[in-house]
Protein backbone atom coordinates (compact mmCIF):
# COMPACT_ATOMS: atom_id res chain seq x y z
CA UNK A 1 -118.65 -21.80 -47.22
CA UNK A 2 -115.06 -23.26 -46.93
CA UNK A 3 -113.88 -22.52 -43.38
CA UNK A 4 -117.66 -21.73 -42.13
CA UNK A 5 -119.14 -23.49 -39.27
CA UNK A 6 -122.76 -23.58 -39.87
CA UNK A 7 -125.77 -25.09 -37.56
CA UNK A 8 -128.46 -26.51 -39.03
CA UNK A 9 -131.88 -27.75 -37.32
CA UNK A 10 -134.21 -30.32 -38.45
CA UNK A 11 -131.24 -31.61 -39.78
CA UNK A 12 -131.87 -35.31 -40.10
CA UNK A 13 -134.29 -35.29 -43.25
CA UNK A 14 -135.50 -32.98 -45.66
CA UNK A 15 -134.34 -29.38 -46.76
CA UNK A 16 -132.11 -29.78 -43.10
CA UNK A 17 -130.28 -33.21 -44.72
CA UNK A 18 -130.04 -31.47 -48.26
CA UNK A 19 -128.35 -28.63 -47.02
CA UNK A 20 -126.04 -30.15 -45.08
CA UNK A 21 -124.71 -32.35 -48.15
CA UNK A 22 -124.44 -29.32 -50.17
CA UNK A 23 -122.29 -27.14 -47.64
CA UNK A 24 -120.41 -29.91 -46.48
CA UNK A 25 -119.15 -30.79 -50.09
CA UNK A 26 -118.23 -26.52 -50.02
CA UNK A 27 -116.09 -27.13 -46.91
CA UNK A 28 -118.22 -26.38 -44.15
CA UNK A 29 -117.96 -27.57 -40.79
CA UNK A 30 -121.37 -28.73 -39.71
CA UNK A 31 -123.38 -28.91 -36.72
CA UNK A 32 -126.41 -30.98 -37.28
CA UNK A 33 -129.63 -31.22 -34.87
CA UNK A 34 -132.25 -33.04 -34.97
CA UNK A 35 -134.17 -35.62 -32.39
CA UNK A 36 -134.24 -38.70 -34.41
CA UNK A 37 -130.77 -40.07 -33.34
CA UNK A 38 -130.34 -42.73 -36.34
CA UNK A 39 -131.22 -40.17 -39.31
CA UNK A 40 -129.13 -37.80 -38.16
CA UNK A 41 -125.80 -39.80 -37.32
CA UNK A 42 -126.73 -42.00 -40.79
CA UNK A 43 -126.75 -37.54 -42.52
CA UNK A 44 -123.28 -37.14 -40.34
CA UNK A 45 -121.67 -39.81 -41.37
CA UNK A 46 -122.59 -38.76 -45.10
CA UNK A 47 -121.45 -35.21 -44.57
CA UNK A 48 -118.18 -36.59 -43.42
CA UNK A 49 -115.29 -35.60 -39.95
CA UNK A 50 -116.49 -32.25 -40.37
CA UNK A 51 -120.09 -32.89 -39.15
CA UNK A 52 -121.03 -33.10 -35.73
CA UNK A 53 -124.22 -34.52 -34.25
CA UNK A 54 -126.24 -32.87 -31.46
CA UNK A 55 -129.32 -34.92 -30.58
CA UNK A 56 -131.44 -31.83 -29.83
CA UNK A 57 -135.44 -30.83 -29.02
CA UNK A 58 -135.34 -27.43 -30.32
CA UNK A 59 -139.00 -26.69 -28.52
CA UNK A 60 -136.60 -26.81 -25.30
CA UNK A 61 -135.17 -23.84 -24.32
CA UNK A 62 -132.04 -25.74 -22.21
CA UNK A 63 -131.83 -27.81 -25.49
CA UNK A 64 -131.15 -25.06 -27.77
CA UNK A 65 -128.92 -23.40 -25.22
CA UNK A 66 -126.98 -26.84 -25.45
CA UNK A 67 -126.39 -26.76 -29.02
CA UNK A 68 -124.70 -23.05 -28.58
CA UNK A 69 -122.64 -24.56 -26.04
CA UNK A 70 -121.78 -27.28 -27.73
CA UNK A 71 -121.42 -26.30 -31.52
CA UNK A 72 -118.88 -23.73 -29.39
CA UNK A 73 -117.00 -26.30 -27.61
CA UNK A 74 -116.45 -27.93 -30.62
CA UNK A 75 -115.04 -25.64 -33.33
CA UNK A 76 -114.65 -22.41 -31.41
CA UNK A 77 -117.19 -20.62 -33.19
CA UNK A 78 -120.88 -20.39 -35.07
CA UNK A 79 -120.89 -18.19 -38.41
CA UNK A 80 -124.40 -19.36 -39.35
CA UNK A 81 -127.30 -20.37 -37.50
CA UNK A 82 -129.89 -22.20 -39.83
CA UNK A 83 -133.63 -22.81 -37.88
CA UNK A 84 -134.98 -25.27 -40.12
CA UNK A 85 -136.68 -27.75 -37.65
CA UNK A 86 -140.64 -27.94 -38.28
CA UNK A 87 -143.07 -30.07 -39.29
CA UNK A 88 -146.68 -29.77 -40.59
CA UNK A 89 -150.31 -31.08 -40.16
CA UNK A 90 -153.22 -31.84 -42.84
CA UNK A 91 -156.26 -31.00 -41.86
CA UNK A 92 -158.90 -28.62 -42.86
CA UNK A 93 -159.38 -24.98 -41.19
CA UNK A 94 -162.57 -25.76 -39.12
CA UNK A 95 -161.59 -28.91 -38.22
CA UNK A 96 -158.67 -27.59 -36.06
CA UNK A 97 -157.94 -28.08 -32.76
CA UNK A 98 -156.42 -25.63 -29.96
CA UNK A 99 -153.55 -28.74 -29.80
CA UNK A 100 -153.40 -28.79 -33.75
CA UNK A 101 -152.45 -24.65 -33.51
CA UNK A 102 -150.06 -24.91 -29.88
CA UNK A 103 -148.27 -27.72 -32.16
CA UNK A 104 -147.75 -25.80 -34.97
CA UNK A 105 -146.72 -22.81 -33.24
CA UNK A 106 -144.11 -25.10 -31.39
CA UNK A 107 -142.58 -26.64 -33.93
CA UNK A 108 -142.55 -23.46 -36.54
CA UNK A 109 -142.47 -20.94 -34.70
CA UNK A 110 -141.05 -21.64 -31.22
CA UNK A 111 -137.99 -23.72 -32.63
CA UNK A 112 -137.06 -20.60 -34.46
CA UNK A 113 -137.16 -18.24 -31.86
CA UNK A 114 -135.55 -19.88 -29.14
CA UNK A 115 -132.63 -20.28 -31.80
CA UNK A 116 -132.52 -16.80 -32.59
CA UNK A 117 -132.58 -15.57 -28.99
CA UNK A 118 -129.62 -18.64 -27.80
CA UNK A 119 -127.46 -17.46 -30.72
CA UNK A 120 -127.70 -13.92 -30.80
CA UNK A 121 -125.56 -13.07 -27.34
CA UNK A 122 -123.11 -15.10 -29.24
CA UNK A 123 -123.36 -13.20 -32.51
CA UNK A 124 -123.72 -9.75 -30.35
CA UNK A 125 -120.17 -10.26 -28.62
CA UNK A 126 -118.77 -11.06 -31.89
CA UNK A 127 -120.13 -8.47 -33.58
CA UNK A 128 -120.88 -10.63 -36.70
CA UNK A 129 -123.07 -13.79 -38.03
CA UNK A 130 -125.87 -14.92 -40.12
CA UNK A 131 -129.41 -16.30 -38.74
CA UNK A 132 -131.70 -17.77 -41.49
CA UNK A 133 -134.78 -19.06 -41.21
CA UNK A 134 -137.09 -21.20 -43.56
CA UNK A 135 -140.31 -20.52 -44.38
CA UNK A 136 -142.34 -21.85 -46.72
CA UNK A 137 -144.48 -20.21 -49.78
CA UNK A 138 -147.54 -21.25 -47.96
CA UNK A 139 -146.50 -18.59 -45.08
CA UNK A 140 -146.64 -15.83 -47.67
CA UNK A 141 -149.52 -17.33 -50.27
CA UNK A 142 -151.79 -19.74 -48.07
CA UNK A 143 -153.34 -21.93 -51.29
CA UNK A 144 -153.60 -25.00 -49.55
CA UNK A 145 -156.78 -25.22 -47.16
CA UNK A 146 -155.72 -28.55 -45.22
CA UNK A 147 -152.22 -26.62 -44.50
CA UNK A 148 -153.93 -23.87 -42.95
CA UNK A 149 -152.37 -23.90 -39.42
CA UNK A 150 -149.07 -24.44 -41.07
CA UNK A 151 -149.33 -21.59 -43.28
CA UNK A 152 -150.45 -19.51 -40.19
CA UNK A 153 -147.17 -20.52 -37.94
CA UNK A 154 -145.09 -20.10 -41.26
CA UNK A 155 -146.95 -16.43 -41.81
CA UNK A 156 -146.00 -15.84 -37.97
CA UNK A 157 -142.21 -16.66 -38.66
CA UNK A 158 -141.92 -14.72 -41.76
CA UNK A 159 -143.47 -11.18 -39.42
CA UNK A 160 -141.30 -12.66 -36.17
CA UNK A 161 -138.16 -12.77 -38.88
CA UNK A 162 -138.88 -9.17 -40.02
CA UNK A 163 -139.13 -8.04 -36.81
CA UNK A 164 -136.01 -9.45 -35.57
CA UNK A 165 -134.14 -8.14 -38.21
CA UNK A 166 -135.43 -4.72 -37.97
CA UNK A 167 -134.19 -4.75 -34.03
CA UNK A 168 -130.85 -6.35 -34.49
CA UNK A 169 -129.93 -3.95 -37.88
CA UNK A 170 -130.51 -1.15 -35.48
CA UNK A 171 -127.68 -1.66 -32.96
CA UNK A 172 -125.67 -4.77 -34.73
CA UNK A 173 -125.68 -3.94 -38.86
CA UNK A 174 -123.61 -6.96 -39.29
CA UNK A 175 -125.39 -9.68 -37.86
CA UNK A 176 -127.63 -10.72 -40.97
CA UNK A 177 -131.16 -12.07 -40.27
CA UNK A 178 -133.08 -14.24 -43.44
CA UNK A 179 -135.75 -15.73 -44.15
CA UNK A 180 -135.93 -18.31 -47.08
């Protein structure tokens, strides 16, 4: 990863914050998003002068287009684009509501998309780059009942992530598109 200049959503706590230590001690340059302002500058300042902080609401189009423009203006160029923002609910299947499933969809799904779709005119001109996205087990196995909408949006990203891939391989076979 030495040399790479990687963007990571959700980047201000879980797998997001985790990842960023790991590449960042490989010699990444790092553009971390997130909304919550204090997590993420307290993950920057851990990842050291190579990490840059973009408060960010990836479920806004202009905010995602922002990031691109400013992970850009910063080090000239985005190898890999990392859509990890997300978040889940608890609650069981017949207890949810249409705002429990337009949340989850927003957050999972959404977030990724609107990533994939800022970054790839990028990637396209370059001819090169990596988009992954994460999933979760309960996308492909749904074993948890008060996950349910969750596992849904999750199951929705991993088909959206095929799909993407499928249409980019055709006309770009060195733009990469994964789903972890």
């Amino acid at each position: 990863m030495h040399n790479r200049v990687v963007v990571i959503t959700g980047a201000s706590s879980g797998i997001g914050a985790r990842l960023a230590d790991v590449l960042s001690s490989r010699g990444a340059s790092l553009v971390l998003v997130a909304r919550r302002k204090n997590a993420l500058e307290d993950v920057a300042a851990r990842c050291g002068p190579h990490a840059f902080p973009v408060i960010a609401d990836m479920t806004r189009r202009e905010d995602v287009a922002r990031v691109v423009q400013e992970a850009l203006a910063r080090f000239g160029r985005i190898d890999v684009w990392v859509n990890n923002a997300g978040q889940g609910i608890s609650r069981l299947p017949s207890e949810l509501t249409d705002d429990d499933i337009d949340e989850m969809m927003r957050m999972n799904v959404k977030t990724a998309l609107y990533g994939m779709q800022a970054v790839l005119p990028y990637f396209k001109e370059r001819g090169e780059g990596h988009i992954v996205n994460i999933s979760s087990m309960l996308g492909r196995v749904p074993r948890t009942l008060v996950r349910s909408a969750y596992s849904a949006a999750k199951h929705f990203l991993n088909a959206l992530t095929a799909n993407f891939r499928t249409e980019i391989q055709e006309t770009h076979p060195n733009i990469q598109v994964s789903l972890v």
